[in-house]
N, C-alpha and C. Protein backbone atom coordinates (compact mmCIF):
# COMPACT_ATOMS: atom_id res chain seq x y z
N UNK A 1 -13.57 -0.20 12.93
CA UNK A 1 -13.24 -0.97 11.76
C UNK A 1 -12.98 -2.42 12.20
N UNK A 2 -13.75 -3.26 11.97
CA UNK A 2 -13.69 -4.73 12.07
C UNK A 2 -13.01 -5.42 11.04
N UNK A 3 -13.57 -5.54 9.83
CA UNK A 3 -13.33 -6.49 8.73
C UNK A 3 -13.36 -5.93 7.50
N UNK A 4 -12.44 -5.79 6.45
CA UNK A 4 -12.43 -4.99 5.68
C UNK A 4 -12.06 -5.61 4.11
N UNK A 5 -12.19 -5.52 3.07
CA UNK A 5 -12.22 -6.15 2.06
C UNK A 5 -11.57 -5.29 1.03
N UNK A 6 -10.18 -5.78 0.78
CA UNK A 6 -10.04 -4.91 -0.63
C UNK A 6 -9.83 -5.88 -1.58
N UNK A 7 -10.08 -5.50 -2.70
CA UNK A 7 -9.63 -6.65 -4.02
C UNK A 7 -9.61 -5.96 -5.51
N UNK A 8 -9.61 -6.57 -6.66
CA UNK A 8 -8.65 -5.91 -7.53
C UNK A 8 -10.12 -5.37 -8.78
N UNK A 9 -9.64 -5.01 -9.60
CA UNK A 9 -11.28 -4.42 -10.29
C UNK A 9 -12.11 -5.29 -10.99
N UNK A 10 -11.44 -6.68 -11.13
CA UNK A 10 -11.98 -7.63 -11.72
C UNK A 10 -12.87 -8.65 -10.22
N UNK A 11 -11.98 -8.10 -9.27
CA UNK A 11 -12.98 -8.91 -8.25
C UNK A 11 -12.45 -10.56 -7.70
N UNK A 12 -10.99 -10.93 -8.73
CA UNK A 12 -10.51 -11.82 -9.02
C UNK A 12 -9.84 -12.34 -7.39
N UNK A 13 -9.30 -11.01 -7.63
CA UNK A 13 -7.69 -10.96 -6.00
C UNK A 13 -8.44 -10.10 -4.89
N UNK A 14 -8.27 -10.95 -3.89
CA UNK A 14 -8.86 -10.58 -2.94
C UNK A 14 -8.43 -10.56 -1.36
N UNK A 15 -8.11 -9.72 -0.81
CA UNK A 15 -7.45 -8.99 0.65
C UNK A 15 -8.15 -9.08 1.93
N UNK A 16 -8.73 -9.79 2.63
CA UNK A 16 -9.14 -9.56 3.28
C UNK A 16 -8.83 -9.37 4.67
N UNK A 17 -9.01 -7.92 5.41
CA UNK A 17 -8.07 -7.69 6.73
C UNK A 17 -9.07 -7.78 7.81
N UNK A 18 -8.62 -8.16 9.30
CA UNK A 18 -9.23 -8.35 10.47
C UNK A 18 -8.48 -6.83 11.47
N UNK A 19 -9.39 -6.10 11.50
CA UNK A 19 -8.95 -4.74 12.16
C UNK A 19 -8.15 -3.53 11.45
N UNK A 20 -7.75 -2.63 12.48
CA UNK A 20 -6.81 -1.28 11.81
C UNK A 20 -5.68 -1.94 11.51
N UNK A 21 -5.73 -1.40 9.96
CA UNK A 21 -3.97 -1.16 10.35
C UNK A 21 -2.96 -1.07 10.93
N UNK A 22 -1.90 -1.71 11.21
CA UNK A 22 -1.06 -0.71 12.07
C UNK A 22 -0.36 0.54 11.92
N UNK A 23 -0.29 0.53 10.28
CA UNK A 23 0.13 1.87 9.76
C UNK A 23 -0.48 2.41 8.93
N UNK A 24 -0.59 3.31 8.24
CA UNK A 24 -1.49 4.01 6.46
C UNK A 24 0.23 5.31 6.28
N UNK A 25 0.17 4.00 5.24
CA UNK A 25 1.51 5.21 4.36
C UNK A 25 1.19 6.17 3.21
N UNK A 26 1.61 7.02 2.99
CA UNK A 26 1.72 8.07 1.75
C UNK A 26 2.69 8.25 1.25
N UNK A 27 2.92 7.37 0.13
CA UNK A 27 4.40 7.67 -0.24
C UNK A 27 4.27 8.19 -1.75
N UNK A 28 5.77 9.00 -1.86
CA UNK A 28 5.95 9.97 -3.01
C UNK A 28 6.71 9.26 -3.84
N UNK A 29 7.58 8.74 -3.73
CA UNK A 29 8.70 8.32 -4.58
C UNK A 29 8.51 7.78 -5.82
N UNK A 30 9.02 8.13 -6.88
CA UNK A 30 9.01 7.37 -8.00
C UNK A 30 8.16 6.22 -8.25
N UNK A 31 8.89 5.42 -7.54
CA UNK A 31 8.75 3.89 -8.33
C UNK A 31 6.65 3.55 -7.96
N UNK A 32 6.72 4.25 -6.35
CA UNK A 32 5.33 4.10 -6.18
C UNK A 32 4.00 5.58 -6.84
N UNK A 33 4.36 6.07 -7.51
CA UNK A 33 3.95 6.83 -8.61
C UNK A 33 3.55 5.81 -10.04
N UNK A 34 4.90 5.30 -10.40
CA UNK A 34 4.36 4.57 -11.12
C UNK A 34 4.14 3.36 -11.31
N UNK A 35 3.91 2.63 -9.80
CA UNK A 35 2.97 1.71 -10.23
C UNK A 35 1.63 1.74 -9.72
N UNK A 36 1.21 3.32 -9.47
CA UNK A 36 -0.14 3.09 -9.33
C UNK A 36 -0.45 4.07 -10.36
N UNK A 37 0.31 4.95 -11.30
CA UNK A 37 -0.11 5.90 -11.92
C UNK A 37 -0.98 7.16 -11.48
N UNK A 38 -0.42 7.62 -10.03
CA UNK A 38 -1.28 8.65 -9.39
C UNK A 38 0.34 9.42 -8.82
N UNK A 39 -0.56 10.34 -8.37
CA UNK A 39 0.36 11.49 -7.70
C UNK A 39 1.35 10.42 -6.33
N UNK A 40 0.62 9.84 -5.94
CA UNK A 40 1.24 9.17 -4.65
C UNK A 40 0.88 7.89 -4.50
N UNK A 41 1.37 7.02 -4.17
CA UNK A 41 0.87 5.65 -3.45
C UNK A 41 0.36 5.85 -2.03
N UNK A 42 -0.38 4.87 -1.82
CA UNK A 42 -0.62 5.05 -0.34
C UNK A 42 -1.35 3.30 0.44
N UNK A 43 -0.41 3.06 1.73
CA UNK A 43 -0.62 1.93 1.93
C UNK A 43 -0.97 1.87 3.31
N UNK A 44 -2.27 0.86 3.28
CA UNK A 44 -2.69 0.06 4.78
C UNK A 44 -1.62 -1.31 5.38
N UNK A 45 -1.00 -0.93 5.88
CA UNK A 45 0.14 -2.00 6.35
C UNK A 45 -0.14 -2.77 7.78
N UNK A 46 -0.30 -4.36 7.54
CA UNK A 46 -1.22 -4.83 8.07
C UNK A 46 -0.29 -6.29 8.61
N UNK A 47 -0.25 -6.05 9.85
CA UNK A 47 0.49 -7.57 10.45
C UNK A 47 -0.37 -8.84 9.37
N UNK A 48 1.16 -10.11 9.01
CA UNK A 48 0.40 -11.44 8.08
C UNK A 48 -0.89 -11.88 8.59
N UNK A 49 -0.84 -12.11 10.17
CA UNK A 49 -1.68 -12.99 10.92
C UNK A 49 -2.89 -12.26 10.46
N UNK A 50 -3.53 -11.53 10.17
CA UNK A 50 -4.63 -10.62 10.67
C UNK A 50 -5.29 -10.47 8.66
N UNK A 51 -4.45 -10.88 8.13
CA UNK A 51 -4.69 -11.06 6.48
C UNK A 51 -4.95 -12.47 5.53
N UNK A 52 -6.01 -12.32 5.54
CA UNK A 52 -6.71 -13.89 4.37
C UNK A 52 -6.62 -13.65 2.97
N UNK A 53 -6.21 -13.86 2.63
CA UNK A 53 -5.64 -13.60 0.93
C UNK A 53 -6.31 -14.53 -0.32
N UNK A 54 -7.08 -14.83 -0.81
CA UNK A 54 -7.56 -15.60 -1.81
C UNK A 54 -7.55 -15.16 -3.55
N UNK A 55 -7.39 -16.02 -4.42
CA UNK A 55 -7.11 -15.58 -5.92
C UNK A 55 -6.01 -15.72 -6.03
N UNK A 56 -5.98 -15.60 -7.50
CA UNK A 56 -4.16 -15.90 -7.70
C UNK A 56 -3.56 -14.90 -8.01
N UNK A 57 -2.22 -14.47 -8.09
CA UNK A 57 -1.73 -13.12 -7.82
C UNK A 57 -0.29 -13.76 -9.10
N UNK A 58 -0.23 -12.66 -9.76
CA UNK A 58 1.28 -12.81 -10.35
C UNK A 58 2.37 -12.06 -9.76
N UNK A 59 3.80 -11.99 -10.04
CA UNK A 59 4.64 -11.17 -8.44
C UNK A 59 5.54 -10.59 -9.58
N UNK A 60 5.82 -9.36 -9.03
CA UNK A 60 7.46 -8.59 -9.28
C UNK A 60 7.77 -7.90 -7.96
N UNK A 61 9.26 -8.36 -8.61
CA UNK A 61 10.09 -8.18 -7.31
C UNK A 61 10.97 -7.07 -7.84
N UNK A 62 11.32 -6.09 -7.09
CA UNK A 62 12.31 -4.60 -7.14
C UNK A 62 13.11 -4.30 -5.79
N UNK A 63 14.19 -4.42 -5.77
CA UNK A 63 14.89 -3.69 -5.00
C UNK A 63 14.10 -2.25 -4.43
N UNK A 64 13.99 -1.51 -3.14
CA UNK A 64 13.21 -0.36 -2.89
C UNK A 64 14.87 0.62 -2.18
N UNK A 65 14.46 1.49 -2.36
CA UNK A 65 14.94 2.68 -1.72
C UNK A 65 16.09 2.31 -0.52
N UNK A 66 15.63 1.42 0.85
CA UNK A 66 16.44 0.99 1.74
C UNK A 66 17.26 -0.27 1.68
N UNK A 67 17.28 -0.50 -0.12
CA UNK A 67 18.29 -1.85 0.04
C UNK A 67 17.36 -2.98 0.13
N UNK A 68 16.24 -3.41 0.32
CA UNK A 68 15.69 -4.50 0.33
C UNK A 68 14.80 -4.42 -0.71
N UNK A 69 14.37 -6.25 -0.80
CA UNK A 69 13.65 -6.05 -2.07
C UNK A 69 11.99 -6.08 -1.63
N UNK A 70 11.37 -6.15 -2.18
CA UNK A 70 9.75 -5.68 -1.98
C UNK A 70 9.29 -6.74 -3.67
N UNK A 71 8.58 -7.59 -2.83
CA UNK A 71 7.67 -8.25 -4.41
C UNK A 71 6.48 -7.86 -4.15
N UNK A 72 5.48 -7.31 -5.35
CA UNK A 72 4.28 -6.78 -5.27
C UNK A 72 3.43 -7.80 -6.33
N UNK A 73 1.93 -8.24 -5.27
CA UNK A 73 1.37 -9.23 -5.92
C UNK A 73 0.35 -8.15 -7.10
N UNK A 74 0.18 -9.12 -7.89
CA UNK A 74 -1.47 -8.14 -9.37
C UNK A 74 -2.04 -9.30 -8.99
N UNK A 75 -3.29 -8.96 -9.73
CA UNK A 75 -4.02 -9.62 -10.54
C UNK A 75 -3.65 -9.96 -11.74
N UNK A 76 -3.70 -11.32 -12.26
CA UNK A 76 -3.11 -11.44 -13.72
C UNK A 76 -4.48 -11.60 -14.84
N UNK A 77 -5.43 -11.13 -14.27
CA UNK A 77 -6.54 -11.29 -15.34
C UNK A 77 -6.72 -9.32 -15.47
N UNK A 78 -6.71 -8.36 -14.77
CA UNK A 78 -6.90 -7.29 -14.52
C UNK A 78 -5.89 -6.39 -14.44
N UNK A 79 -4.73 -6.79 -13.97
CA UNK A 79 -3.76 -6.26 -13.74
C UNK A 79 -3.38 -4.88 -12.40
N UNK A 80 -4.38 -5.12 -11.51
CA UNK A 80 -4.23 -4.44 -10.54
C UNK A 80 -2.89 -4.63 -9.37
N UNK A 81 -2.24 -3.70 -8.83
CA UNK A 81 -1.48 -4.54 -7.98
C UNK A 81 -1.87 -4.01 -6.78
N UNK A 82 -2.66 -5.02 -5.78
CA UNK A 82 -3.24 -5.14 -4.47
C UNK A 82 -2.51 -4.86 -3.32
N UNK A 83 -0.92 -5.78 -3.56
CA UNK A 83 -0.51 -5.92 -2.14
C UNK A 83 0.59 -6.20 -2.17
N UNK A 84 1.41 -6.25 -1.41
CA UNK A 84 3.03 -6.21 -1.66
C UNK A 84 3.79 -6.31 0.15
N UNK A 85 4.80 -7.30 -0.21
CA UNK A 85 4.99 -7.91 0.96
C UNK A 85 7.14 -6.85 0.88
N UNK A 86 6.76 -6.08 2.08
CA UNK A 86 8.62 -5.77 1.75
C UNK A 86 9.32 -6.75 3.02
N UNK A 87 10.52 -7.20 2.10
CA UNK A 87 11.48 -7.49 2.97
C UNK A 87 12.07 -6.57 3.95
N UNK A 88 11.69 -5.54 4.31
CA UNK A 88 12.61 -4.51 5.27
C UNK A 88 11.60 -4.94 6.59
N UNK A 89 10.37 -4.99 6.21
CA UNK A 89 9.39 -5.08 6.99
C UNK A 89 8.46 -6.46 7.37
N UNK A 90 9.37 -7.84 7.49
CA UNK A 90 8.43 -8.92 6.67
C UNK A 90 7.60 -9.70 7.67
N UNK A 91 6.93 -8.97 8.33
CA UNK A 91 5.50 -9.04 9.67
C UNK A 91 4.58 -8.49 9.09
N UNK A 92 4.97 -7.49 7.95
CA UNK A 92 3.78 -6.58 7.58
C UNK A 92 3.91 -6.93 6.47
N UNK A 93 2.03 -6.52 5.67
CA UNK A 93 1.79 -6.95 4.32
C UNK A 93 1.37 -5.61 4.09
N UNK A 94 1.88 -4.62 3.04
CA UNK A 94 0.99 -3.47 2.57
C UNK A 94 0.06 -3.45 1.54
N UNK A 95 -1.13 -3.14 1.69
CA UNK A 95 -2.32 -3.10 1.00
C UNK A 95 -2.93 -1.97 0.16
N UNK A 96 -3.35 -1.89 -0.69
CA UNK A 96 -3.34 -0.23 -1.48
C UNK A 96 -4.53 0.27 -1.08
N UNK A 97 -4.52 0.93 -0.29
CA UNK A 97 -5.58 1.72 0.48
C UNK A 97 -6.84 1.66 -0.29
N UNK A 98 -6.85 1.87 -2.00
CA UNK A 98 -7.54 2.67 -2.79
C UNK A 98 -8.22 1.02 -2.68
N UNK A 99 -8.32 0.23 -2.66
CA UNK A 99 -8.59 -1.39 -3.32
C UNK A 99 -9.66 -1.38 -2.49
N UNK A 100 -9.79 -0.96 -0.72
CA UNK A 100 -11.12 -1.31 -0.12
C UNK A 100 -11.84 -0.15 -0.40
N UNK A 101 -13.02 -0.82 -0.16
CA UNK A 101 -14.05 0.23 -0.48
C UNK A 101 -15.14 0.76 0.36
N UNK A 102 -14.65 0.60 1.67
CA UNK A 102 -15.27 1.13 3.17
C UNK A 102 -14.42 2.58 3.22
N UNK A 103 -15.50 3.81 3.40
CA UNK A 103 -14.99 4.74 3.63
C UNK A 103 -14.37 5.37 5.29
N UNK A 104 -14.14 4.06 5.94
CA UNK A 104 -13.58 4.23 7.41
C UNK A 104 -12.30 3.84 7.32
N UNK A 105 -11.22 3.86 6.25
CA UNK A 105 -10.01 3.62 6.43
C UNK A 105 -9.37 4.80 6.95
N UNK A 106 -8.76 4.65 8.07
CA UNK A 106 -8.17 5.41 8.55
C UNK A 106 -7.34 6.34 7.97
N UNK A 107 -6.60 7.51 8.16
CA UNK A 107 -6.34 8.56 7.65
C UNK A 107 -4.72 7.84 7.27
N UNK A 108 -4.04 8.35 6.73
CA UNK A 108 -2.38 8.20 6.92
C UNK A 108 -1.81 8.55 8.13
N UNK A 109 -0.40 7.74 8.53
CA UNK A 109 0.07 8.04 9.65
C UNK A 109 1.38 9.38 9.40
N UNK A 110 1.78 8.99 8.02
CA UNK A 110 3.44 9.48 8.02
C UNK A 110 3.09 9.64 6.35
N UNK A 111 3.97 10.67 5.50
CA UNK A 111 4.13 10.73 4.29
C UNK A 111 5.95 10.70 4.16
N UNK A 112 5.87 9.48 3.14
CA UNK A 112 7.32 9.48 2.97
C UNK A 112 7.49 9.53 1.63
N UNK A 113 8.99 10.02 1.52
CA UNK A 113 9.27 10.20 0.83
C UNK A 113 8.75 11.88 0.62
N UNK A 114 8.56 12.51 1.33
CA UNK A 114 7.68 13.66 1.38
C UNK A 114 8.39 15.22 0.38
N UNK A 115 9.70 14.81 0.37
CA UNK A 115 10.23 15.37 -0.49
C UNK A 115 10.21 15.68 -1.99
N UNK A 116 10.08 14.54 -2.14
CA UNK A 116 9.17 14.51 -3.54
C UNK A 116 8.40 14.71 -3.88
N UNK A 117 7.32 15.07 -2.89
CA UNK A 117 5.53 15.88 -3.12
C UNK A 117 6.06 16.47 -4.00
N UNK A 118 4.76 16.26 -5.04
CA UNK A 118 4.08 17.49 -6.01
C UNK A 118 3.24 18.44 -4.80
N UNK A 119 4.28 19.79 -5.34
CA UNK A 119 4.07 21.25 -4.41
C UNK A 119 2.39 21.33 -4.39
N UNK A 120 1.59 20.68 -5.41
CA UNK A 120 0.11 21.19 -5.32
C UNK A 120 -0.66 20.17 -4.02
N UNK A 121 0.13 19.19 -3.49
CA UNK A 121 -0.60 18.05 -2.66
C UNK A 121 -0.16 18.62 -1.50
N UNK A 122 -1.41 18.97 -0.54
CA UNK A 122 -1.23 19.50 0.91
C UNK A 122 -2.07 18.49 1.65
N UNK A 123 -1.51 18.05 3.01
CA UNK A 123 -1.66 17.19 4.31
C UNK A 123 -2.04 18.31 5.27
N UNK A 124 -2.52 17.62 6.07
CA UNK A 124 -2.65 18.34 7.49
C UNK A 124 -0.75 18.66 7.95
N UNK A 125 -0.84 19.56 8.65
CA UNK A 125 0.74 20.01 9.45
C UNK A 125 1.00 18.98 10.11
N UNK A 126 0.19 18.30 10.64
CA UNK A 126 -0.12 17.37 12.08
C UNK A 126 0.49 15.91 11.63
N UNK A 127 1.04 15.50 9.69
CA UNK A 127 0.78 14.17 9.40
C UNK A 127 3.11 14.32 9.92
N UNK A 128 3.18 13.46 10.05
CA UNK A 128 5.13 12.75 10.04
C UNK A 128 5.39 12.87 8.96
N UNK A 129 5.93 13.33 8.71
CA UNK A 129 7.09 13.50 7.34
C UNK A 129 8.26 12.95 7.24
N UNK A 130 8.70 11.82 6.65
CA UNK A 130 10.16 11.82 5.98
C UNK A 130 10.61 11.85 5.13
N UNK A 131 11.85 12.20 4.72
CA UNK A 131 11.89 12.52 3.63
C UNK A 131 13.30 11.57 2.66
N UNK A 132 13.35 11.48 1.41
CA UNK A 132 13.51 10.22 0.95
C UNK A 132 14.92 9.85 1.63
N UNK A 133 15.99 8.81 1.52
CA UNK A 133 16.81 8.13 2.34
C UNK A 133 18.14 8.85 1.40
């Protein structure tokens, strides 16, 4: 994986990453349920340096789970939300896996929040589990 492109459905907001990830999250919890409206969120978390960002992005900001806050950029013509920068973590930019559209994104590293799985969603035995704080 060299160069990878995610962006929003209008094509507007646009991500562009230089290499792997350093992480691929699966998370259960609430809040990332619903803001993607799926069973789980799941994120490519990607050192700043290594991320070119173009389009304009509108922001909300939420307090997360460990006390810090997390602002997540959209699209304001489409309303997708691409990417989201947390303060717990602020070297890394997380990216919504689902946005690129190269089928070589690496697998997930860890499912968190794993407690909260819906009982019908099964992982390999092999993925890290934590479970919510």
């Amino acid at each position: 994986m060299v160069a990878q492109r995610a962006e929003c459905c209008c094509g507007q907001l646009v991500v562009s990453a230089n290499g792997r990830p350093e992480k691929v999250s699966v998370c259960h919890c609430d809040a990332c349920r619903r803001r993607t409206g799926s069973a789980f969120g799941i994120a490519a978390f990607y050192p700043r340096h290594r991320l070119e960002i173009s389009g304009n992005s509108g922001t909300f900001q939420r307090p997360s789970a460990s006390g810090f806050d997390v602002v997540f950029h959209f699209c304001p013509s489409c309303g997708s939300n691409l990417y989201w920068e947390p303060a717990r973590m602020p070297e890394l930019i997380g990216v919504a896996a689902g946005a690129f559209a190269d089928p070589a994104m690496p697998p997930p590293d860890q499912s968190v929040w794993d407690d909260h799985r819906y009982p019908w969603i099964a992982f390999p035995e092999s993925l890290k589990r934590r479970s919510a704080p």
